[in-house]
PDB file of N, CA and C in Angstrom:
ATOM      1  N   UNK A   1       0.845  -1.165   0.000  1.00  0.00           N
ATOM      2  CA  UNK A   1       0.000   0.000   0.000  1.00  0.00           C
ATOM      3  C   UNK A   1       0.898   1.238   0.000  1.00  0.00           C
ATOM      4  N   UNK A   2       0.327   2.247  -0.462  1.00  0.00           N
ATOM      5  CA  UNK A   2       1.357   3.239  -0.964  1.00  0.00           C
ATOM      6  C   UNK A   2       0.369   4.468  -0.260  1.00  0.00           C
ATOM      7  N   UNK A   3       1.266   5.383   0.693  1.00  0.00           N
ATOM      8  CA  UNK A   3       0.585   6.707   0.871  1.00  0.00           C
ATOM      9  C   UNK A   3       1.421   7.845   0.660  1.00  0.00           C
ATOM     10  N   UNK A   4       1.121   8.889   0.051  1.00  0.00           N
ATOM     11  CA  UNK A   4       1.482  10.426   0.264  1.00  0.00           C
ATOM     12  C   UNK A   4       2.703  10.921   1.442  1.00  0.00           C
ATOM     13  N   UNK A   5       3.998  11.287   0.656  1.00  0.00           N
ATOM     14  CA  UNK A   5       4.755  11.649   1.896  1.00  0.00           C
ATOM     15  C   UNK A   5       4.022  13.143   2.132  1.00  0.00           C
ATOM     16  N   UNK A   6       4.733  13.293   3.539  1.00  0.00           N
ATOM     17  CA  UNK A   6       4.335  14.149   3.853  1.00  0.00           C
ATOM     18  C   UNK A   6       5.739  15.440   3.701  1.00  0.00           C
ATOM     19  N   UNK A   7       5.315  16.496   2.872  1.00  0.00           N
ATOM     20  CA  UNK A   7       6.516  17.236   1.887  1.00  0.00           C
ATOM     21  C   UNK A   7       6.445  18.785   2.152  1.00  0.00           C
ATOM     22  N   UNK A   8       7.424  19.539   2.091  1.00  0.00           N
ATOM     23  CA  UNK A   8       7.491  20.810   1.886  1.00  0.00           C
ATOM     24  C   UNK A   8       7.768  21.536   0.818  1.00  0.00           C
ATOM     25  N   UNK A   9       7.438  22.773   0.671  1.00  0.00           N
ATOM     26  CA  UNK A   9       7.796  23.207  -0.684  1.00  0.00           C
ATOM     27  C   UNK A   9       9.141  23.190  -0.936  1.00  0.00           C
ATOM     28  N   UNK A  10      10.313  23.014  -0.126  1.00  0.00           N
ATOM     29  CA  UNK A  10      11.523  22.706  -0.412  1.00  0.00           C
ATOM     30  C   UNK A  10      11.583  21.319  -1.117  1.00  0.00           C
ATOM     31  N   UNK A  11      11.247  20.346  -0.552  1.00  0.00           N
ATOM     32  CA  UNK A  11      11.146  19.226  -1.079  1.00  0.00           C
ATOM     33  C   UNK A  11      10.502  18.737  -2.040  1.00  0.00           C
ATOM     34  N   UNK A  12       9.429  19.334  -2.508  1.00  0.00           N
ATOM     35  CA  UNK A  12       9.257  19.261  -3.878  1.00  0.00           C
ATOM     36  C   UNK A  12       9.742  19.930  -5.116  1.00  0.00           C
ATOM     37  N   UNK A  13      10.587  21.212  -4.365  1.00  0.00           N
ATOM     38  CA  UNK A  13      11.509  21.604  -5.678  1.00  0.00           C
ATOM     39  C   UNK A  13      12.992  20.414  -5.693  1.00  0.00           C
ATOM     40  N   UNK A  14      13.241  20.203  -4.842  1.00  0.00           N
ATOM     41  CA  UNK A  14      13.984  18.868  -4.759  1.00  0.00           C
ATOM     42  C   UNK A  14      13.818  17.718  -5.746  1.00  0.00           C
ATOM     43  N   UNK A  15      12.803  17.352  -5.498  1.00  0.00           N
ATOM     44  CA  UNK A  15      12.071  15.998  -6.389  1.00  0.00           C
ATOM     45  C   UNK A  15      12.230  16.551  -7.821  1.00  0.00           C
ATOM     46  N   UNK A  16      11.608  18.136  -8.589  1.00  0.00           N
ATOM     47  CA  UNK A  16      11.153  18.398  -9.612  1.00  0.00           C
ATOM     48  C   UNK A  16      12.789  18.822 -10.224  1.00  0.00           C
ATOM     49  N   UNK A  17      13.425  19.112  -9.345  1.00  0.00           N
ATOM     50  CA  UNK A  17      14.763  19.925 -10.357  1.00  0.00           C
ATOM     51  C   UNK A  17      15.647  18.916 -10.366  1.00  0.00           C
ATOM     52  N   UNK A  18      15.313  17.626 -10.208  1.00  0.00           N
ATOM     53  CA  UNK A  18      15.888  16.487 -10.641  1.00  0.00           C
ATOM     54  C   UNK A  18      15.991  15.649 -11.995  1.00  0.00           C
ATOM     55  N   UNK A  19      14.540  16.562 -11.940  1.00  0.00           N
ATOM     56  CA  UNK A  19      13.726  16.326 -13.910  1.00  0.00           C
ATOM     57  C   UNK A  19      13.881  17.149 -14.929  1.00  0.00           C
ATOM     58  N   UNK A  20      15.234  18.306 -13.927  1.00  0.00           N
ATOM     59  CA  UNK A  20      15.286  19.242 -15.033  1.00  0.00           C
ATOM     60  C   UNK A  20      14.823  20.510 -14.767  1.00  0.00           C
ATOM     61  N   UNK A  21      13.531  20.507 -14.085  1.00  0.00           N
ATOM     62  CA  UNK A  21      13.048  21.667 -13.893  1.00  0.00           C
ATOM     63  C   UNK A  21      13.794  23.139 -12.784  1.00  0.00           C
ATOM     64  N   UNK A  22      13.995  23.804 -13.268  1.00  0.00           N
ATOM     65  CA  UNK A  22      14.396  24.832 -12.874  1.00  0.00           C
ATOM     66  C   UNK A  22      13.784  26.166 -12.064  1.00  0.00           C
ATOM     67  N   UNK A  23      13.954  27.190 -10.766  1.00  0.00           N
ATOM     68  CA  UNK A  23      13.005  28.536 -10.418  1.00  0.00           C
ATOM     69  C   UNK A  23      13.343  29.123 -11.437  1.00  0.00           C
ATOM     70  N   UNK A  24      12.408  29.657 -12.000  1.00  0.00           N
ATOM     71  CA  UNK A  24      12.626  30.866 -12.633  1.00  0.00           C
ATOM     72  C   UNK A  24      12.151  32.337 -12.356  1.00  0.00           C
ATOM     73  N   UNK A  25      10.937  32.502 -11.602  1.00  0.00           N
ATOM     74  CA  UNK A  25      10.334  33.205 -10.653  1.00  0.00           C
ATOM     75  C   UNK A  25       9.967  32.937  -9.101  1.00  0.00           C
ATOM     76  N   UNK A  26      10.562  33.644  -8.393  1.00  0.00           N
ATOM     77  CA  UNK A  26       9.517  33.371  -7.008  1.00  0.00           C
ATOM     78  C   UNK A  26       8.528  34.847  -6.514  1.00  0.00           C
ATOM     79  N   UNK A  27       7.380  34.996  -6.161  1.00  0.00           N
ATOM     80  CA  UNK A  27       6.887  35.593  -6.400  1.00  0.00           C
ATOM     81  C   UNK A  27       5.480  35.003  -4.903  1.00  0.00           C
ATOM     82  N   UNK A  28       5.950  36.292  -3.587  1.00  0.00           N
ATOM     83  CA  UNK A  28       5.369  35.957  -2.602  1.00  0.00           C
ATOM     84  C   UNK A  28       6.147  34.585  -1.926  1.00  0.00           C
ATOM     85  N   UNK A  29       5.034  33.266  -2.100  1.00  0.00           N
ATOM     86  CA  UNK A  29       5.641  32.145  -1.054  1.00  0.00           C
ATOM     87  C   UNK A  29       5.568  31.069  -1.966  1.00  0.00           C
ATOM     88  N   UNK A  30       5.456  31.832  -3.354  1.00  0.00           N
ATOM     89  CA  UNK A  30       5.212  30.414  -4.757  1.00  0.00           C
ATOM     90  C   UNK A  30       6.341  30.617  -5.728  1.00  0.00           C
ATOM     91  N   UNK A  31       7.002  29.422  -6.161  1.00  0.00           N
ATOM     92  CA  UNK A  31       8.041  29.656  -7.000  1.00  0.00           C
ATOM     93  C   UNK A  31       7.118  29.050  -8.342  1.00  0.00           C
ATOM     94  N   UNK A  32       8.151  29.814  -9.237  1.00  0.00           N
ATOM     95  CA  UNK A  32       7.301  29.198 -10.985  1.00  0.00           C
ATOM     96  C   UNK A  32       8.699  28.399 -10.925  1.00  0.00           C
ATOM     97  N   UNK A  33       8.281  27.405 -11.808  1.00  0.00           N
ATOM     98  CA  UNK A  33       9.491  26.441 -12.394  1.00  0.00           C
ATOM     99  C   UNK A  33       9.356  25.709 -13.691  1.00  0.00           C
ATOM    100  N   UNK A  34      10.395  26.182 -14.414  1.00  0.00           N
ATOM    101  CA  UNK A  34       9.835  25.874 -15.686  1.00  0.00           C
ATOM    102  C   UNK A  34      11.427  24.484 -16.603  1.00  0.00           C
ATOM    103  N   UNK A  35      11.105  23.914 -17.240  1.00  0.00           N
ATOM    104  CA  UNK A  35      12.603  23.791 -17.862  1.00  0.00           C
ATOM    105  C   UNK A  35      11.550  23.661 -19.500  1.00  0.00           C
ATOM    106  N   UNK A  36      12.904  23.721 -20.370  1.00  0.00           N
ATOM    107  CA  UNK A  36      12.819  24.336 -21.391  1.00  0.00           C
ATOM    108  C   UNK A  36      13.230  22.544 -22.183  1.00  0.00           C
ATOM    109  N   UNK A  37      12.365  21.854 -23.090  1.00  0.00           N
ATOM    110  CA  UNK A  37      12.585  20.785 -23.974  1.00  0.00           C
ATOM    111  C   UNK A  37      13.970  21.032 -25.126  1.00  0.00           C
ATOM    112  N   UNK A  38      14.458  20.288 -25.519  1.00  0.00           N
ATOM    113  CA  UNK A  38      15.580  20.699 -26.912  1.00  0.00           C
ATOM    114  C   UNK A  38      14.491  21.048 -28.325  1.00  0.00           C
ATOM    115  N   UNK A  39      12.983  20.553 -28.011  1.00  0.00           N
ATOM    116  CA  UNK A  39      12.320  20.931 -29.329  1.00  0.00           C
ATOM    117  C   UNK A  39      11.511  22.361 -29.084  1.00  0.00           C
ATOM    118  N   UNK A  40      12.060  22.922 -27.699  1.00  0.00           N
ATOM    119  CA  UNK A  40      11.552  24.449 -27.493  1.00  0.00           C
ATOM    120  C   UNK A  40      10.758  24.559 -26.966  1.00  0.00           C
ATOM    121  N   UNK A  41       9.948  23.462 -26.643  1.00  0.00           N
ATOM    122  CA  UNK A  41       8.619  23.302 -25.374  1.00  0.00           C
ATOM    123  C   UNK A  41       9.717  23.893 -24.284  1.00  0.00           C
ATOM    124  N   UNK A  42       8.357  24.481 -23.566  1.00  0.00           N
ATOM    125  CA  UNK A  42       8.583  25.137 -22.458  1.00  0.00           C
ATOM    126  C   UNK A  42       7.309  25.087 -21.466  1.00  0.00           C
ATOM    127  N   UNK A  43       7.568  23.824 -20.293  1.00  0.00           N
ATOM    128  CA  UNK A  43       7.587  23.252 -19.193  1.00  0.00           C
ATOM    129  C   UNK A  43       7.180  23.572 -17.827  1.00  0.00           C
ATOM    130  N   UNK A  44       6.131  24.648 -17.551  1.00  0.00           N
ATOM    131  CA  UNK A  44       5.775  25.564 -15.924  1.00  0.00           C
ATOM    132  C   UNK A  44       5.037  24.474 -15.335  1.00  0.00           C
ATOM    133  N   UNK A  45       5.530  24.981 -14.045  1.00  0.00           N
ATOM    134  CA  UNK A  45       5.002  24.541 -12.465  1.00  0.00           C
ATOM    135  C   UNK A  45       4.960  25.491 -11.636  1.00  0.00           C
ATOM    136  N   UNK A  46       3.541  26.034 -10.919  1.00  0.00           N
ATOM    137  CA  UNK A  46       3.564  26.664 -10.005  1.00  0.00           C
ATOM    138  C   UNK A  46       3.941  26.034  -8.670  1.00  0.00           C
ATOM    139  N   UNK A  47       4.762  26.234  -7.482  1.00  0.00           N
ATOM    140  CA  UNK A  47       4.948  25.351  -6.261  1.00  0.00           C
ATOM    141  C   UNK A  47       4.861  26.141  -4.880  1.00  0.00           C
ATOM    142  N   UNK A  48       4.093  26.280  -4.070  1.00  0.00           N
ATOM    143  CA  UNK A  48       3.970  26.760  -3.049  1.00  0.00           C
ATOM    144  C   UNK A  48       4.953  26.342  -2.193  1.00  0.00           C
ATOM    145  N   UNK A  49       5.921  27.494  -1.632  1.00  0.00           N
ATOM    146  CA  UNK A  49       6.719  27.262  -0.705  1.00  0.00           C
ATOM    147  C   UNK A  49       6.948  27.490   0.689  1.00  0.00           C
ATOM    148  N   UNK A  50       5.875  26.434   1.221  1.00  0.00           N
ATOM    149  CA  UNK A  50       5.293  26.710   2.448  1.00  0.00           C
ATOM    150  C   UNK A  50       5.853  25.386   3.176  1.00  0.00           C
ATOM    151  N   UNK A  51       6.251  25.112   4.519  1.00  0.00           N
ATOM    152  CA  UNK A  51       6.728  24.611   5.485  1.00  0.00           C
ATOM    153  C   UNK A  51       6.022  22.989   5.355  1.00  0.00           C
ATOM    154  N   UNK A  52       4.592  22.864   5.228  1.00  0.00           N
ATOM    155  CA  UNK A  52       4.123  21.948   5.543  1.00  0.00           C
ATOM    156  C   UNK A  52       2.899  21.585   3.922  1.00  0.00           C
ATOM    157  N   UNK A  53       2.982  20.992   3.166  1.00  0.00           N
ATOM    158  CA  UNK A  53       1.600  21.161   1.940  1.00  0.00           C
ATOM    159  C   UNK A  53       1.006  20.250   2.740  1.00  0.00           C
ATOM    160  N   UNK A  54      -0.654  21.096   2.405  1.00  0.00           N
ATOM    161  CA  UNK A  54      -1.637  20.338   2.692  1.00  0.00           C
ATOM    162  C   UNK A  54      -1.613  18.750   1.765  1.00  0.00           C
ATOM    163  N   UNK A  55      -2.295  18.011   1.756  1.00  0.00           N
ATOM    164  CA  UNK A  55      -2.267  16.786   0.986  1.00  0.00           C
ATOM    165  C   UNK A  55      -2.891  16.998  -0.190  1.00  0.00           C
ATOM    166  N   UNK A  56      -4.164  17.459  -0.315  1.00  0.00           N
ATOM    167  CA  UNK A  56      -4.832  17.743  -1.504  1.00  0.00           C
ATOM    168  C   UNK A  56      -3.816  18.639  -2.393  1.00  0.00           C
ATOM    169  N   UNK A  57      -3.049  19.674  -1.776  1.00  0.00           N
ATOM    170  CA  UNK A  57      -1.908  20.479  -2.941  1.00  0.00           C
ATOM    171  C   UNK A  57      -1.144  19.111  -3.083  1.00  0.00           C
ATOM    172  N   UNK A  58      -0.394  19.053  -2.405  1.00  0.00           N
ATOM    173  CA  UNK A  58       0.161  17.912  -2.693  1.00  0.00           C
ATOM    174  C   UNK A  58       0.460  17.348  -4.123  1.00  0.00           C
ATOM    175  N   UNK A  59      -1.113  16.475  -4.175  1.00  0.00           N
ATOM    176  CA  UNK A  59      -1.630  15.286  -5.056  1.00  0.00           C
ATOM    177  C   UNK A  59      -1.650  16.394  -6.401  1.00  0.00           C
ATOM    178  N   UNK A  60      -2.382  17.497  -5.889  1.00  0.00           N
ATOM    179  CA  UNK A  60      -2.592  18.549  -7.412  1.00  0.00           C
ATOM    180  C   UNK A  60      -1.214  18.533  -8.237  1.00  0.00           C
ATOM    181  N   UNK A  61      -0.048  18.883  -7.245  1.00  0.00           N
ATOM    182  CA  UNK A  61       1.087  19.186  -7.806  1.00  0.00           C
ATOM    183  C   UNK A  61       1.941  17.708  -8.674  1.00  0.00           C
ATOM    184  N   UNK A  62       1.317  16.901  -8.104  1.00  0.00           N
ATOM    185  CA  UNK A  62       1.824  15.890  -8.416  1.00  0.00           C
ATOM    186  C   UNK A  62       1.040  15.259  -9.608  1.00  0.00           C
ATOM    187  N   UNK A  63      -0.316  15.367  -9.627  1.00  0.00           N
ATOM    188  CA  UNK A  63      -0.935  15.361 -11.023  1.00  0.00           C
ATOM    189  C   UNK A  63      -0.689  16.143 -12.200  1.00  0.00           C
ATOM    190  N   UNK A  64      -0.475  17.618 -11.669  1.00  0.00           N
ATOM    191  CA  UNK A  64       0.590  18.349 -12.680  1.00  0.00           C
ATOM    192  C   UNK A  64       1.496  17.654 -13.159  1.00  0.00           C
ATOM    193  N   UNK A  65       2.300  17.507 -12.227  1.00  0.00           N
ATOM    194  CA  UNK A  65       3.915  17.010 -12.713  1.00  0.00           C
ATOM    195  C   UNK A  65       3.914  15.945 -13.842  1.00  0.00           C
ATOM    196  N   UNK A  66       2.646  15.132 -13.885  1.00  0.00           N
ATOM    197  CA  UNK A  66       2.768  13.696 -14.236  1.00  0.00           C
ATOM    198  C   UNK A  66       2.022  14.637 -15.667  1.00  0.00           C
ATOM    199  N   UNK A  67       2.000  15.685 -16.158  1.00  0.00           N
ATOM    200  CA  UNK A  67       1.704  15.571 -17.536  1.00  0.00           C
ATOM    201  C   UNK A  67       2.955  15.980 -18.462  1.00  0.00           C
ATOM    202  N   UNK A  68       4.220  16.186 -17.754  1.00  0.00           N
ATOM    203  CA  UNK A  68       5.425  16.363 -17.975  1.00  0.00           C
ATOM    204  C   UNK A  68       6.728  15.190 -17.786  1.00  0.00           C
ATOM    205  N   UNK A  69       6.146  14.427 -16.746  1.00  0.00           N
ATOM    206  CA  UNK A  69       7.283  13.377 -16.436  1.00  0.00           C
ATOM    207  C   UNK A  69       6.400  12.128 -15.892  1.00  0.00           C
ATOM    208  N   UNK A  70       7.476  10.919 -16.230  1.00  0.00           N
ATOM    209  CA  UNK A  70       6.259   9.594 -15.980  1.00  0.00           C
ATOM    210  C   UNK A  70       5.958   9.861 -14.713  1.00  0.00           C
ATOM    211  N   UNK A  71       4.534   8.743 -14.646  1.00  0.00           N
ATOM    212  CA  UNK A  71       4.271   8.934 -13.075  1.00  0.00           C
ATOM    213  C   UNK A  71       5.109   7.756 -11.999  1.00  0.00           C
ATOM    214  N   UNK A  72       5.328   6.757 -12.794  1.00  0.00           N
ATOM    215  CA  UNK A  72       6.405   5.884 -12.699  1.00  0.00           C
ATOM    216  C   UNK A  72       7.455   6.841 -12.109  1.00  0.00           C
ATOM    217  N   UNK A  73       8.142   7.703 -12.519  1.00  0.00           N
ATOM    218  CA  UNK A  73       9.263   8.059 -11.953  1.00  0.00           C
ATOM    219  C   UNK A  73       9.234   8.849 -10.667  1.00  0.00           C
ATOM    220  N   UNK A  74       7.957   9.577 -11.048  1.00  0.00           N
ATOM    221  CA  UNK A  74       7.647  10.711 -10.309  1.00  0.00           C
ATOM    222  C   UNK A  74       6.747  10.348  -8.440  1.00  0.00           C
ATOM    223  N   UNK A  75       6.442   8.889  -8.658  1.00  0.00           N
ATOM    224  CA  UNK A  75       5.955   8.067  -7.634  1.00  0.00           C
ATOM    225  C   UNK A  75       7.330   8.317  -6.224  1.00  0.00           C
ATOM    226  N   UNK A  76       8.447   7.619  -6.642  1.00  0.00           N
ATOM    227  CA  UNK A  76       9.536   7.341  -5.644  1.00  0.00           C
ATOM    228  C   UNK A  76       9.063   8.863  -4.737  1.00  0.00           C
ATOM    229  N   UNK A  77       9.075  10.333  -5.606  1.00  0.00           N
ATOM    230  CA  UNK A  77       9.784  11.312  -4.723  1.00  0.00           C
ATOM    231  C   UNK A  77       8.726  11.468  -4.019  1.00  0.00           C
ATOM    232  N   UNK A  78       7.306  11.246  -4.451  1.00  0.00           N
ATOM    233  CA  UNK A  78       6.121  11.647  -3.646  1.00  0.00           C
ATOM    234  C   UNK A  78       4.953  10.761  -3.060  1.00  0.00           C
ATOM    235  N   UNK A  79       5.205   9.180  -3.256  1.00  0.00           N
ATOM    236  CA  UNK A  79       4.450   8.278  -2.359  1.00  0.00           C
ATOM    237  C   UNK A  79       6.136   7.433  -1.450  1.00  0.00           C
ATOM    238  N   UNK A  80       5.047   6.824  -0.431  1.00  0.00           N
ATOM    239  CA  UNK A  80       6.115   5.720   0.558  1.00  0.00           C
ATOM    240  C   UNK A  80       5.500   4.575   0.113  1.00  0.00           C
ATOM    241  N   UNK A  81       6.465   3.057   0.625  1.00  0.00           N
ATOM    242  CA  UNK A  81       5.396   1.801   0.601  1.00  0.00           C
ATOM    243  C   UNK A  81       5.145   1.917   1.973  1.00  0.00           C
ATOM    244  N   UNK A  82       3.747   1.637   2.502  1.00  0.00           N
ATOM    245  CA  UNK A  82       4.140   1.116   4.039  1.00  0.00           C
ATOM    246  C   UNK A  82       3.052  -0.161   4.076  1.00  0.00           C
ATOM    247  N   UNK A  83       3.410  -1.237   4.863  1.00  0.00           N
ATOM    248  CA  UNK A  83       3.035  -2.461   5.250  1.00  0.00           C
ATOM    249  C   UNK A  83       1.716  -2.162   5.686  1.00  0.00           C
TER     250      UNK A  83
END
């Protein structure tokens, strides 16, 4: 069974700039993050950089992510297994 770590907005720019993605704006307590494809696509994520994400942001951010990078990959940084 697989649940939701529990993450900060540090830690999900962690997970995402592993894939490439880069800040390119921060703006208040939300960073934009974008990376740029070799065929010129260009790649945004808004990420709230707050101490504690609720779970529902969370999952949002992570449904984002997954229309940019597998969800296969993108599983490790943002679910656990637990027994």
């Amino acid at each position: 069974m697989t649940h939701l770590r529990r993450m900060s907005g540090k830690d999900v720019l962690k997970a995402l700039s592993s894939f490439g993605f880069q800040i390119v704006t921060i703006r208040g307590s939300h960073a934009k993050l974008r990376r740029t494809l070799q065929s010129g696509e260009r790649q945004t994520l808004t990420i709230p950089l707050h101490q504690n994400l609720a779970p529902g942001t969370l999952r949002a951010i992570f449904r984002k992510a997954c229309k940019y990078v597998s969800e296969a990959d993108l599983r490790q940084w943002f679910f656990t297994e637990k027994a």
